[in-house]
Protein backbone atom coordinates (compact mmCIF):
# COMPACT_ATOMS: atom_id res chain seq x y z
CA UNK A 1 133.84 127.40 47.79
CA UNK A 2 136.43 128.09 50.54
CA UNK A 3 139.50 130.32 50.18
CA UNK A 4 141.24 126.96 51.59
CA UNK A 5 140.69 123.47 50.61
CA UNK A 6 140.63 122.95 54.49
CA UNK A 7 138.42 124.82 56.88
CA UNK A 8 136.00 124.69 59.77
CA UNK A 9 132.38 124.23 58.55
CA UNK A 10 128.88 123.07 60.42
CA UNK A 11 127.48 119.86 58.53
CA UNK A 12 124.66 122.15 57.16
CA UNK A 13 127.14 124.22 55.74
CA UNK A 14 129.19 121.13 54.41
CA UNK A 15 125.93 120.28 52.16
CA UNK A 16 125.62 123.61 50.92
CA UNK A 17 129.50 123.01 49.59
CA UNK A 18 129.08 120.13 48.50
CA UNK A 19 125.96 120.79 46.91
CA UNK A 20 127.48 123.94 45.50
CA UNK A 21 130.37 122.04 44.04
CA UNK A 22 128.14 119.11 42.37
CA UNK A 23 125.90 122.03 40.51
CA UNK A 24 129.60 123.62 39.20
CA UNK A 25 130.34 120.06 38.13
CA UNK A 26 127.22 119.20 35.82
CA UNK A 27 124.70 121.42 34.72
CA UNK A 28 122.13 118.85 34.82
CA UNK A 29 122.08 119.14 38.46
CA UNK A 30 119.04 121.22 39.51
CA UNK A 31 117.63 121.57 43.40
CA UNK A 32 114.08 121.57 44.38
CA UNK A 33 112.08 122.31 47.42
CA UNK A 34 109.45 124.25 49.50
CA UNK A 35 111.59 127.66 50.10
CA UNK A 36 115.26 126.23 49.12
CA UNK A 37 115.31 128.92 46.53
CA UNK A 38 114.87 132.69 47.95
CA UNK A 39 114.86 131.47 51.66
CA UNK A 40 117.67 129.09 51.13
CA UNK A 41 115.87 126.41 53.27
CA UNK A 42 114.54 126.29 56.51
CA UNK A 43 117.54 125.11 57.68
CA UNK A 44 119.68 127.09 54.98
CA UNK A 45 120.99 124.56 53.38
CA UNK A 46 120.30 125.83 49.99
CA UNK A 47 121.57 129.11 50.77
CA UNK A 48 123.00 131.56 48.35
CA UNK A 49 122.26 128.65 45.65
CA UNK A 50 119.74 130.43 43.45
CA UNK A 51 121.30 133.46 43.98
CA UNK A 52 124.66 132.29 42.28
CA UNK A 53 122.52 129.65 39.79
CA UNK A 54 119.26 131.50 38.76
CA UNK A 55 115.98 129.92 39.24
CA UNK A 56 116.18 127.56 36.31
CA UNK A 57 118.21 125.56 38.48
CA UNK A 58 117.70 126.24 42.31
CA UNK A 59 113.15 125.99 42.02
CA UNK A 60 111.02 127.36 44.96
CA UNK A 61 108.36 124.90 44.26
CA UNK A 62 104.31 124.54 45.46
CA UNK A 63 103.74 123.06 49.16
CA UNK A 64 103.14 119.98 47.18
CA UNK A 65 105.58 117.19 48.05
CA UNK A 66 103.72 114.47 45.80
CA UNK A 67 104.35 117.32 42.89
CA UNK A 68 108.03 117.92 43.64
CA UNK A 69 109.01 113.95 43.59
CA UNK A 70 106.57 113.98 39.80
CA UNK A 71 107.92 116.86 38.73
CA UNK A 72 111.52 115.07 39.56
CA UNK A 73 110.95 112.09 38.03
CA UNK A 74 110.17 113.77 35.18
CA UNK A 75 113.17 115.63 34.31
CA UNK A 76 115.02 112.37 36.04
CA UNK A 77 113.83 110.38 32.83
CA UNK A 78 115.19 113.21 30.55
CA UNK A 79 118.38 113.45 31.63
CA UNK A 80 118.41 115.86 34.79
CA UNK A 81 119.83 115.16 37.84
CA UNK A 82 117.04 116.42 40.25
CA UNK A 83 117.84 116.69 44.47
CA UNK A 84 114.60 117.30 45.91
CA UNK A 85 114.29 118.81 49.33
CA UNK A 86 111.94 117.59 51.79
CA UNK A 87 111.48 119.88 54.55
CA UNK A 88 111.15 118.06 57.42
CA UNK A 89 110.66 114.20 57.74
CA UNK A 90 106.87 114.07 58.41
CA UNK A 91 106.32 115.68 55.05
CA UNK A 92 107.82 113.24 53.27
CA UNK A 93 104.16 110.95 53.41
CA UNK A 94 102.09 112.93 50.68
CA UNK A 95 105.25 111.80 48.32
CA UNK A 96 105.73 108.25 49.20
CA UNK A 97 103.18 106.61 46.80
CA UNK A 98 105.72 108.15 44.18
CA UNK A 99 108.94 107.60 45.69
CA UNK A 100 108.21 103.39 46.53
CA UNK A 101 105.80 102.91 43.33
CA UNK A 102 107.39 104.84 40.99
CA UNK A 103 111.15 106.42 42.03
CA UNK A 104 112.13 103.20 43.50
CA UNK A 105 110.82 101.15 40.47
CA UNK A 106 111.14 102.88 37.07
CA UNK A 107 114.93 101.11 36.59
CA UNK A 108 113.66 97.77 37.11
CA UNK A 109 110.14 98.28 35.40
CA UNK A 110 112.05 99.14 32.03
CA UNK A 111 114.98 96.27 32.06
CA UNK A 112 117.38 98.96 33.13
CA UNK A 113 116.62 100.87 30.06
CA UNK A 114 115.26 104.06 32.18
CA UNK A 115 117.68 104.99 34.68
CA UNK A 116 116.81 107.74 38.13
CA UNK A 117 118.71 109.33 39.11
CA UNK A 118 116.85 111.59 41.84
CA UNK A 119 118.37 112.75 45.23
CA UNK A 120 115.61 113.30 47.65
CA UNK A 121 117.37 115.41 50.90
CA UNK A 122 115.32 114.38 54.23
CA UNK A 123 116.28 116.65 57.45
CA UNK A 124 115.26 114.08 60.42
CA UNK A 125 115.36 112.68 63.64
CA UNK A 126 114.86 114.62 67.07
CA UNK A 127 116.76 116.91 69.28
CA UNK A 128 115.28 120.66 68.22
CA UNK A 129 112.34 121.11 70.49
CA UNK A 130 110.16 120.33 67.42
CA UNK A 131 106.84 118.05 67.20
CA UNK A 132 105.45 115.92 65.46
CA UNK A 133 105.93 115.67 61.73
CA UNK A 134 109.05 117.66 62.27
CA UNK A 135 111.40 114.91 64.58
CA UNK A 136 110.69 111.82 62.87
CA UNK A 137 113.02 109.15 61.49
CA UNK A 138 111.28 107.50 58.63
CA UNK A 139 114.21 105.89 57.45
CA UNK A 140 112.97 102.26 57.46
CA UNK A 141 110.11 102.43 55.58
CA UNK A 142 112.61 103.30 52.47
CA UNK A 143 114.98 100.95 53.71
CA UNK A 144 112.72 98.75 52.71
CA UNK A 145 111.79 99.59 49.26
CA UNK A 146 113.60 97.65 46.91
CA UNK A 147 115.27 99.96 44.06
CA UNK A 148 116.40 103.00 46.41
CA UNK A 149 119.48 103.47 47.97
CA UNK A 150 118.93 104.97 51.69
CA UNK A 151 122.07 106.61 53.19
CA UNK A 152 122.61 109.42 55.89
CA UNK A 153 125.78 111.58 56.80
CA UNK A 154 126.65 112.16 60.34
CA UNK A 155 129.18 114.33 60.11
CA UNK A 156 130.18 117.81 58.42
CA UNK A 157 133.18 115.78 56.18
CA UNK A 158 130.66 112.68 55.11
CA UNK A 159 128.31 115.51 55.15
CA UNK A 160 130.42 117.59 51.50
CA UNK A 161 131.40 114.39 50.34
CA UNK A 162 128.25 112.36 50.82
CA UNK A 163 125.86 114.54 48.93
CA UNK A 164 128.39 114.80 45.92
CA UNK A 165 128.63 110.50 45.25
CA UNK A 166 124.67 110.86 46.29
CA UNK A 167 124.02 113.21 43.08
CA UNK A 168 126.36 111.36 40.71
CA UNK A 169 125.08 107.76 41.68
CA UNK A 170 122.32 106.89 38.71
CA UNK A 171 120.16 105.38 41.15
CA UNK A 172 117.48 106.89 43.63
CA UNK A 173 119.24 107.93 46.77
CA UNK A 174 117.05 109.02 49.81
CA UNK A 175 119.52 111.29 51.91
CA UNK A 176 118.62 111.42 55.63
CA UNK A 177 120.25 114.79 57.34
CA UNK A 178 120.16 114.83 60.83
CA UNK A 179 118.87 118.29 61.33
CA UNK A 180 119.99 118.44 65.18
CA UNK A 181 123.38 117.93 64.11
CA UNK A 182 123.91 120.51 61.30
CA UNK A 183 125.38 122.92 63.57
CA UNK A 184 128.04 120.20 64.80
CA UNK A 185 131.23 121.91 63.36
CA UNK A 186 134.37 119.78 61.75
CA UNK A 187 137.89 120.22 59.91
CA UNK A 188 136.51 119.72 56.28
CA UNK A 189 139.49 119.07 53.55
CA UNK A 190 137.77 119.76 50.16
CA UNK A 191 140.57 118.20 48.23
CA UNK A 192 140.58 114.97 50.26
CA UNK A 193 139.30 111.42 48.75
CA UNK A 194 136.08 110.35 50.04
CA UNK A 195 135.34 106.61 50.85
CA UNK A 196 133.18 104.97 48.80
CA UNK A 197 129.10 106.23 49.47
CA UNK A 198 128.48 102.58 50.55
CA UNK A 199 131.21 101.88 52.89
CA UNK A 200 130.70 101.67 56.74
CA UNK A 201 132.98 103.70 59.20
CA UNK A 202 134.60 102.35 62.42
CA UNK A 203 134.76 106.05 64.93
CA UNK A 204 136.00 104.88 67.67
CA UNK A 205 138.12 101.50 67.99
CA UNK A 206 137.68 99.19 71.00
CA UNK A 207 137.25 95.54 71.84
CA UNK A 208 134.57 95.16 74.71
CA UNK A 209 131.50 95.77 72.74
CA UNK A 210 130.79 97.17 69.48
CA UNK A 211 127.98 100.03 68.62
CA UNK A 212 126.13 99.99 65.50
CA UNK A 213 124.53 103.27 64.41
CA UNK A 214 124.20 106.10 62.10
CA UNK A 215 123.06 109.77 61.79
CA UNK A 216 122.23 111.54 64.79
CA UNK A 217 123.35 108.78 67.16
CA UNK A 218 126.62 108.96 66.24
CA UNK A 219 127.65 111.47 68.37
CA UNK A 220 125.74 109.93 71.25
CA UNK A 221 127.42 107.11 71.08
CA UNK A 222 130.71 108.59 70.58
CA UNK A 223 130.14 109.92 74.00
CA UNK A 224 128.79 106.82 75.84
CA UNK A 225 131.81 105.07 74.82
CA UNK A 226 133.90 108.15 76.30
CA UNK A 227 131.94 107.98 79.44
CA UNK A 228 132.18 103.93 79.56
CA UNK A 229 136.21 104.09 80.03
CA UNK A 230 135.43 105.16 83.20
CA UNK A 231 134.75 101.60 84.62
CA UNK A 232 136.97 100.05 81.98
CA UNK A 233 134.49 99.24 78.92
CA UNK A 234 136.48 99.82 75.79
CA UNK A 235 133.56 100.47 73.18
CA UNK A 236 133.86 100.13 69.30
CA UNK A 237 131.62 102.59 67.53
CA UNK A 238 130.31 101.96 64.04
CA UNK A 239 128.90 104.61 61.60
CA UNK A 240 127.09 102.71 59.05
CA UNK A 241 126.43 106.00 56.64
CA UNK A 242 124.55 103.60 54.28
CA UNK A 243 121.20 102.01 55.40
CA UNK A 244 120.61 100.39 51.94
CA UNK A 245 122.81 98.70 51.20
CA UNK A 246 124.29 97.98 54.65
CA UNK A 247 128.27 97.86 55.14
CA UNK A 248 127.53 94.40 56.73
CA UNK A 249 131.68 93.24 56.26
CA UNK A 250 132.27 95.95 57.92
CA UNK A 251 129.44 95.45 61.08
CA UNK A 252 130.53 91.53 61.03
CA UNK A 253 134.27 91.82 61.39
CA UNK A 254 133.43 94.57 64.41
CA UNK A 255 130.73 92.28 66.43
CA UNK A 256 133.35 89.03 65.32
CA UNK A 257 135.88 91.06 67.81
CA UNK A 258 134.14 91.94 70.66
CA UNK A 259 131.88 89.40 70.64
CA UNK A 260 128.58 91.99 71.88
CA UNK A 261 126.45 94.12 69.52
CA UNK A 262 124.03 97.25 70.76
CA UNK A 263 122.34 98.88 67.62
CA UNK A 264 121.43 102.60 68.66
CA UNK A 265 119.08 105.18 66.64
CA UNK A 266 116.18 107.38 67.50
CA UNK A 267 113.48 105.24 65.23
CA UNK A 268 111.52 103.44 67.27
CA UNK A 269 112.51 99.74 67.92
CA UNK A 270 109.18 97.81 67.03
CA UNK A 271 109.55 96.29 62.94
CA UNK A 272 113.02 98.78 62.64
CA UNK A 273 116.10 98.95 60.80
CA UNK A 274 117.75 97.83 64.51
CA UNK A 275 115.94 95.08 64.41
CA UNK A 276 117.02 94.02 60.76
CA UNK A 277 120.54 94.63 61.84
CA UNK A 278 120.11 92.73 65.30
CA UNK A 279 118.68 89.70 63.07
CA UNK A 280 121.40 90.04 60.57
CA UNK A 281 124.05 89.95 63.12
CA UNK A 282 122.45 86.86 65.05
CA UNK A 283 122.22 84.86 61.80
CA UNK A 284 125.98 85.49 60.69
CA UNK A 285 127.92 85.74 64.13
CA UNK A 286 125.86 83.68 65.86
CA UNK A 287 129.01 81.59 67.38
CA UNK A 288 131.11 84.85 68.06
CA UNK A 289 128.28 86.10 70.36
CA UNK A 290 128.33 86.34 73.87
CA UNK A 291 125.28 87.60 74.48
CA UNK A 292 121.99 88.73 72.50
CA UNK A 293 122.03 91.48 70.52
CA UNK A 294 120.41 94.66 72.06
CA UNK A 295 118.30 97.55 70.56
CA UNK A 296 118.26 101.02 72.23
CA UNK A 297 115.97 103.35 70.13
CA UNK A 298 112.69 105.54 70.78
CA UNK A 299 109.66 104.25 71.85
CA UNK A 300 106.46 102.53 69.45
CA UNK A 301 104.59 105.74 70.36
CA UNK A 302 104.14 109.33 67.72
CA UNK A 303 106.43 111.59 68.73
CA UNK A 304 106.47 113.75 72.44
CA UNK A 305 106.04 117.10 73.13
CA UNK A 306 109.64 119.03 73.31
CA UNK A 307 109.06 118.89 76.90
CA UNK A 308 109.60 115.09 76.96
CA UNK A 309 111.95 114.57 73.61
CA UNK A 310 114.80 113.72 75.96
CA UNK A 311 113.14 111.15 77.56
CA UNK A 312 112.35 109.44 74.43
CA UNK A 313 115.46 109.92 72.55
CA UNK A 314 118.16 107.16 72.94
CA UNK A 315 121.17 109.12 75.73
CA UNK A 316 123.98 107.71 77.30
CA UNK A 317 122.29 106.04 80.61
CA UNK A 318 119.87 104.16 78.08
CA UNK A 319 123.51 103.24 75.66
CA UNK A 320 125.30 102.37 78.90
CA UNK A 321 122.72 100.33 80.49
CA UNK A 322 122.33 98.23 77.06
CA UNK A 323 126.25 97.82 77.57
CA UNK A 324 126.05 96.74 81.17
CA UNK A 325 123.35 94.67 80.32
CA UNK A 326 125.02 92.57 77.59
CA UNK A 327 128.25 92.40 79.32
CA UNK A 328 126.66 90.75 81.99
CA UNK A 329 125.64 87.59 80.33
């Protein structure tokens, strides 16, 4: 851990913490992955972890992702407290037959007599020059499995707290980590309360439009908002941190203010979690809007070359024209 509860860390070294500090906590906890042993992850996540726990606890597994989520469930049922790395996004498909029939569903198939309690870490989204299978954001199709609990840090001080409520919760939590935001440094206080793993965050305050988003957006958005003051938009940024369940108090009282709603992320738009939101939002607020709710997101095609991600990948001009757009209804 750090000399001081409060230093400067990346996000990806916030996990490792965090991580760190939930292994010290219970033995039960164990990690699993392709490479997060020796290697320490692709992204080094996992670094130093076996080193400083052995191998009975930090397990270079097979390049066998259907195995690793088994093998998890497994030692889930018996007590353990498995986090299982998936090593980038795309890989995640050769395990989802056993995360939606049989992570997501144990709990529910036994009365609540069999409890989960599996962590399944998911680097994704865009931004690294990377292809296919390696810049994806998969998040909706777990979204909407009933029985897991989808969340994703955008941030290196959700990123040490996050991980920690993630591990102790008894259900199934998929973790999304955006990978093009590990090296994003922060002020992390170790010693600080954390808000509760479902809870929403407001970023920014404002009252001309409000931004719903998550993950790797964040930041975008952070910065569209920035840029917007220039011709006098005052932009309210939400961080939703949980997909499943949805801080949807939290999105309502925001969009019940400023009366227009933009929901932002890299997935693209076609059947997505934006569009759940955007439905949400017109059901419940319906007489607070001023104007339909917008999507900005990428586009219903697999994912470009690195020589194109940027032109796929929501920026500010697309965020800003979605705000000029709605405010001019």
């Amino acid at each position: 851990m750090p000399t001081h509860p409060t230093s400067t860390m990346t996000l990806g070294k916030a996990l490792n913490e965090g991580l760190r500090k939930a292994m010290e906590n219970d033995p039960k906890v164990l990690i699993m992955g392709e490479d997060v042993g020796r290697l320490g992850g692709v992204f080094r996540v996992t670094d130093g972890l076996q080193k400083d726990f052995g191998e009975d606890r930090v397990i270079d597994t097979p390049l066998a992702e259907s195995g690793i989520i088994g093998t998890a469930i497994g030692l889930a049922i018996r007590g353990f407290r498995p986090v299982c790395e998936i090593q980038f996004d795309g890989f995640v498909f050769p395990a989802f037959d056993q995360i939606v029939s049989q992570v997501a569903r144990l709990h529910y198939r036994s009365a609540g007599n069999v409890k989960v309690p599996i962590t399944i870490r998911i680097p994704y989204g865009g931004g690294i020059g990377a292809v296919e299978h390696h810049s994806e954001s998969p998040e909706a199709y777990f979204a909407h499995a009933a029985g897991l609990k989808v969340v994703t840090c955008s941030n290196a001080v959700d990123a040490y707290s996050m991980i920690q409520q993630a591990i102790a919760c008894d259900d199934p939590v998929i973790f999304f980590e955006p990978k093009r935001r590990y090296w994003d440094k922060a002020e992390v206080d170790t010693t600080a309360s954390a808000d509760p793993l479902w809870s929403a965050n407001v970023v920014r305050e404002g009252i001309t439009a409000t931004l719903i988003t998550y993950g790797p957006s964040v930041r975008t958005c952070v910065e569209a908002a920035a840029a917007a003051e220039v011709d006098g938009h005052d932009l309210e940024v939400i961080d939703l941190r949980a997909l499943s369940p949805i801080d949807w108090d939290a999105v309502f009282a925001s969009v019940g203010k400023t009366e227009h709603a933009i929901v932002v992320s890299e997935a693209p738009v076609f059947a997505s979690l934006a569009g759940e939101i955007a439905a949400r939002i017109s059901e419940k607020c319906f007489y607070s809007l001023e104007a339909p709710v917008l999507r900005v997101g990428g586009y219903s095609t697999p994912y470009p070359t690195s020589r194109i991600e940027e032109d796929f990948l929501p920026d500010l001009d697309r965020i800003l024209d979605a705000v000029d757009r709605s405010l001019a209804y």
